[in-house]
Protein backbone atom coordinates (compact mmCIF):
# COMPACT_ATOMS: atom_id res chain seq x y z
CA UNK A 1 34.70 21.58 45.71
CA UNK A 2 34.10 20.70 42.21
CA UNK A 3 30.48 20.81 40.48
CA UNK A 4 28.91 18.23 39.48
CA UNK A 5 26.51 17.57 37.06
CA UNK A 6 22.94 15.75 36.89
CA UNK A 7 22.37 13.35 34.38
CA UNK A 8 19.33 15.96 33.67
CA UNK A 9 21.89 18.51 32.44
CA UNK A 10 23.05 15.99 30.21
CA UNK A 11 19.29 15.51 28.77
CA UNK A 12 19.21 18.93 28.50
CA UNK A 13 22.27 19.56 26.75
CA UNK A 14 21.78 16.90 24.21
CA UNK A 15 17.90 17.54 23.81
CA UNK A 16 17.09 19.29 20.30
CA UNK A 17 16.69 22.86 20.60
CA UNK A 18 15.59 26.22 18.43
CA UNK A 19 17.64 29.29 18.55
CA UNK A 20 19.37 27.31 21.37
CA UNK A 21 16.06 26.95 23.32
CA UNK A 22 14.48 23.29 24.30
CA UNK A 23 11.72 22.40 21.53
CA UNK A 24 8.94 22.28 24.09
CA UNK A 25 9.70 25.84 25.17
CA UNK A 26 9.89 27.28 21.53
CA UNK A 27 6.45 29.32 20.47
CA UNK A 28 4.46 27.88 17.71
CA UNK A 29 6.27 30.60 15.11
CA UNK A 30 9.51 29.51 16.26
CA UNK A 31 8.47 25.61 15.30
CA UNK A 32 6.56 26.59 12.19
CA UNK A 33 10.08 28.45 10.77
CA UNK A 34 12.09 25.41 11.53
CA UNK A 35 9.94 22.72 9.82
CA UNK A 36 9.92 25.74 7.62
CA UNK A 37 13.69 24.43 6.79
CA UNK A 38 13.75 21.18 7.91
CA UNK A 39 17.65 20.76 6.64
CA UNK A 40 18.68 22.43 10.10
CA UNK A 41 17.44 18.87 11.98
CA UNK A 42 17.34 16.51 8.83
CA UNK A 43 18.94 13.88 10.65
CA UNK A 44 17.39 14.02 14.33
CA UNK A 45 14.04 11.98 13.85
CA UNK A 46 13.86 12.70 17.43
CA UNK A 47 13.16 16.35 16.95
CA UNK A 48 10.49 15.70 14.36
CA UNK A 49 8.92 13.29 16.76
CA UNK A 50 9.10 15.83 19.58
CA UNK A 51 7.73 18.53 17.55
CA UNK A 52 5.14 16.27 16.78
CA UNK A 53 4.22 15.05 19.92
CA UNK A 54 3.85 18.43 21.48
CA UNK A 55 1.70 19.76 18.80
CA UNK A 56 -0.55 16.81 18.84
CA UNK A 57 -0.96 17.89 22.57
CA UNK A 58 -1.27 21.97 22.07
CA UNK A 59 -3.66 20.98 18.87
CA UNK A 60 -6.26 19.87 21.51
CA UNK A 61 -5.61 22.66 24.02
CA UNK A 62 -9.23 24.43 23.43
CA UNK A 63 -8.34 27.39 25.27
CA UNK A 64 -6.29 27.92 22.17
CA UNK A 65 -8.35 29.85 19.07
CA UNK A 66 -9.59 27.25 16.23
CA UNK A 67 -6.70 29.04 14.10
CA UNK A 68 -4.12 28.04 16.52
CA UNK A 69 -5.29 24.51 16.95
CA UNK A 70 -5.29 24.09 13.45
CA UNK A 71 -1.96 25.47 12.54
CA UNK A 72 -0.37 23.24 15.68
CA UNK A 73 -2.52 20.83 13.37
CA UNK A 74 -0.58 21.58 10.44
CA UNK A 75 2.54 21.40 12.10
CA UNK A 76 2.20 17.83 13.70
CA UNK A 77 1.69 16.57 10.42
CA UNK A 78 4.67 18.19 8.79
CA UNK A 79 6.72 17.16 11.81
CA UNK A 80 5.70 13.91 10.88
CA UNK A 81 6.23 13.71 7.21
CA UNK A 82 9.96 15.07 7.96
CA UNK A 83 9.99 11.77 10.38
CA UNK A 84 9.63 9.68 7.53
CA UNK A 85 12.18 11.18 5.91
CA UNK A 86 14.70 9.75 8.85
CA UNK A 87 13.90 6.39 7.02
CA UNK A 88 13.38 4.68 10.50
CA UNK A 89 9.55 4.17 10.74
CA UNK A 90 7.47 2.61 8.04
CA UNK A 91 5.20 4.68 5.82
CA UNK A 92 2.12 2.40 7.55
CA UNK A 93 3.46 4.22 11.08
CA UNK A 94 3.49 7.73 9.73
CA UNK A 95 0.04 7.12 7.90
CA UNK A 96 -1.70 6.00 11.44
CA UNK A 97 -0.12 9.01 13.09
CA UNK A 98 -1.61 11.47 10.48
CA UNK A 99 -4.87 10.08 9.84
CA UNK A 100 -5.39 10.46 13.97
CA UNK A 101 -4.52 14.26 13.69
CA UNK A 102 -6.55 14.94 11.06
CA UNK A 103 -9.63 13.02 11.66
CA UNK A 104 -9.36 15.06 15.12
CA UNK A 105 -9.19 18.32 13.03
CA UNK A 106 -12.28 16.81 11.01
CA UNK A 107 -14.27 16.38 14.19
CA UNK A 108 -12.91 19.34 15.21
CA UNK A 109 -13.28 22.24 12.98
CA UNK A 110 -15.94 20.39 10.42
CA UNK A 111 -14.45 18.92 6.80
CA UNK A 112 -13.17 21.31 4.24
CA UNK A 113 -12.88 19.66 0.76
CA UNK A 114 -10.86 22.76 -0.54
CA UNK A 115 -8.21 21.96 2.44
CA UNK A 116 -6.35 18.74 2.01
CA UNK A 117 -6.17 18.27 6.01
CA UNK A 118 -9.80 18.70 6.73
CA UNK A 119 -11.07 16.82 3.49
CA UNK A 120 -12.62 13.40 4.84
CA UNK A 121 -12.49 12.26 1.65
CA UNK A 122 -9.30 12.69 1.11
CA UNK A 123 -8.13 11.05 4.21
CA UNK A 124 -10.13 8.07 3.08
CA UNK A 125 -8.53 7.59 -0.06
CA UNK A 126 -5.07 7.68 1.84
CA UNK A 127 -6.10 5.02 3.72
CA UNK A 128 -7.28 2.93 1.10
CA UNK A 129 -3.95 3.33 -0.59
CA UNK A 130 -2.42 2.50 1.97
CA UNK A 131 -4.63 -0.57 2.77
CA UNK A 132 -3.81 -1.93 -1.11
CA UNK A 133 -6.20 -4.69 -0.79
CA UNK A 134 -9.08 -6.37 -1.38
CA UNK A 135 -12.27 -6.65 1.15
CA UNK A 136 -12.76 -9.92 0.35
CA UNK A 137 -8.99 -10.89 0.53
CA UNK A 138 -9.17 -9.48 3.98
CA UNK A 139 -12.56 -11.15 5.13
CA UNK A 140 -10.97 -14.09 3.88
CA UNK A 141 -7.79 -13.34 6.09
CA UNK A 142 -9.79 -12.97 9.12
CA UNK A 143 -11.43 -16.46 8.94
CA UNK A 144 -7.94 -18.45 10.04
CA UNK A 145 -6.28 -15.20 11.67
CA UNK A 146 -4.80 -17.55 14.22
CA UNK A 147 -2.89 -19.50 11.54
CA UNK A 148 -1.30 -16.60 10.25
CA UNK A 149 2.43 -15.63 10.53
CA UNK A 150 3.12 -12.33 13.00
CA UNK A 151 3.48 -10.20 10.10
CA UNK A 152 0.14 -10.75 8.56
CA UNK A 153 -2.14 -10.63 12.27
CA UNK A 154 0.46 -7.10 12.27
CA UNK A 155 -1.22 -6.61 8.67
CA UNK A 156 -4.62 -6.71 9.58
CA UNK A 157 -4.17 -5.21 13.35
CA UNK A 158 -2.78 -1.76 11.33
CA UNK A 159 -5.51 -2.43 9.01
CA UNK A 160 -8.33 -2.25 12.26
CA UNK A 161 -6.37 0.54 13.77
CA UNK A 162 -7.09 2.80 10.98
CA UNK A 163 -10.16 1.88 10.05
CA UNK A 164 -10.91 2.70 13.92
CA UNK A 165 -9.07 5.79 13.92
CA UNK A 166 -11.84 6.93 10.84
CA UNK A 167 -14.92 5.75 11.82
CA UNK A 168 -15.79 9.02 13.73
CA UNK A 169 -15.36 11.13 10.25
CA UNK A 170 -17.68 8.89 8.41
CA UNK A 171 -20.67 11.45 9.22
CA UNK A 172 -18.63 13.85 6.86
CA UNK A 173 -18.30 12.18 3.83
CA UNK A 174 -21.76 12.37 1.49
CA UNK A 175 -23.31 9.53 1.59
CA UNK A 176 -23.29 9.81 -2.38
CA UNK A 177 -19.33 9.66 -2.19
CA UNK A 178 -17.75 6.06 -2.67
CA UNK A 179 -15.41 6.27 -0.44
CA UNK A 180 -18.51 6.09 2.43
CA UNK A 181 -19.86 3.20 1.04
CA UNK A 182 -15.86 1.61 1.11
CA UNK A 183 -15.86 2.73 4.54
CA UNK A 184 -19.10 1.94 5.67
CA UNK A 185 -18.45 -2.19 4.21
CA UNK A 186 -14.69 -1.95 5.66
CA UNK A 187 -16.29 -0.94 9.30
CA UNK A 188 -18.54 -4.14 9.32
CA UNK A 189 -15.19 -6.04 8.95
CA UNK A 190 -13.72 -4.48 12.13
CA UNK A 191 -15.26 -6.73 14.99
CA UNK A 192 -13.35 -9.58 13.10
CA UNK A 193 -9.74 -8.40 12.76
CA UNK A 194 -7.35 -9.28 15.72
C-alpha cells in the first residue's frame, strides 16, 4: 500500500525553517543569528513575518526575564525592517507594526533615551515623520471625511491608529519635550478621525 501524504506535510515541508528546523521551534539564539544574516531568507517576506509574529507573542510572555522580552523585542522589529525590504508592504504598515512593539517595551521596561527602542521620544518623532502633515490640514480633513476618496479616510484611519497605538507612552515623554505637546494636540484630534 502506498503512503500518502497530508496536505500538513506539505505545510511543513514548504514552511521556512533554521538549520532545517520550523521557525517557531528555533530558540531565540537560533532567530537572532539568522536576522543576524538576513541574505539566507532575503526573499521569503513570509519568514520575516513569522519571525515577527512569534516574537511579538514570546516578547509578552512574562514568565520570560525583562532581558529576554526585550531581546524577542529587538528581534520583532528587525524581523520587520527585513519585511520591508521584500518591497510588498508599505513603509506606513511596517511603521504601525513597530511603533506597537515598542510602545509595549516603553510600558514595559520604562523609556530609555540612550536606547533607540525604548526612547518615547524617539518613537514620536517617527511617527510624526511619518504623519508628514499639518494638524490643521488634518482637522480640516476630518470636517467632510465622508466626502473623501478611500485613500484619504485610509490616510487619516492609519493616522488614528498610530496616534492610538502612542497614547499610552505619553506619560514618558517630559512634559518640557515638544514632541508631548505635538502629541498631546494630535490626541484631541482622535475622537474625529474615521
Amino acid at each position: 500500500m502506498q503512503e500518502s501524504s497530508s496536505s500538513n506535510d506539505a505545510v511543513e515541508e514548504s514552511a521556512p525553517s533554521v538549520e532545517g528546523r520550523e521557525i517557531a521551534r528555533a530558540s531565540l539564539d537560533e532567530l537572532e543569528t539568522l536576522v543576524s544574516c538576513p541574505d539566507r531568507l532575503s526573499d521569503d517576506w513570509q519568514a520575516w513575518e513569522m519571525i515577527r509574529d512569534l516574537s511579538v507573542g514570546r516578547m509578552r510572555n512574562e514568565d520570560l526575564g525583562a532581558d529576554v522580552q526585550l531581546r524577542w523585542v529587538r528581534l520583532a522589529l528587525v524581523a520587520n525592517r527585513l519585511k520591508r525590504r521584500s518591497g510588498r508592504f508599505d513603509a506606513a504598515s511596517i511603521l504601525v507594526d513597530d511603533v506597537y512593539v515598542q510602545v509595549f517595551a516603553i510600558y514595559r521596561f520604562g523609556p530609555r533615551c540612550d536606547d533607540p527602542v525604548l526612547d518615547p521620544v524617539e518613537t514620536c518623532r517617527a511617527v510624526f515623520r511619518e504623519i508628514h502633515e499639518r494638524l490643521d490640514d488634518v482637522v480640516a480633513a476630518t470636517k467632510a471625511w465622508s466626502s473623501l476618496t478611500k485613500q484619504e479616510i485610509l490616510r487619516l484611519r492609519r493616522i488614528k491608529n498610530l496616534l492610538n497605538i502612542l497614547a499610552p507612552i505619553m506619560r514618558f515623554i517630559p512634559q518640557e519635550a515638544p514632541e508631548y505637546q505635538a502629541l498631546s494636540q494630535w490626541l484631541q484630534i482622535v475622537p474625529r478621525l474615521p
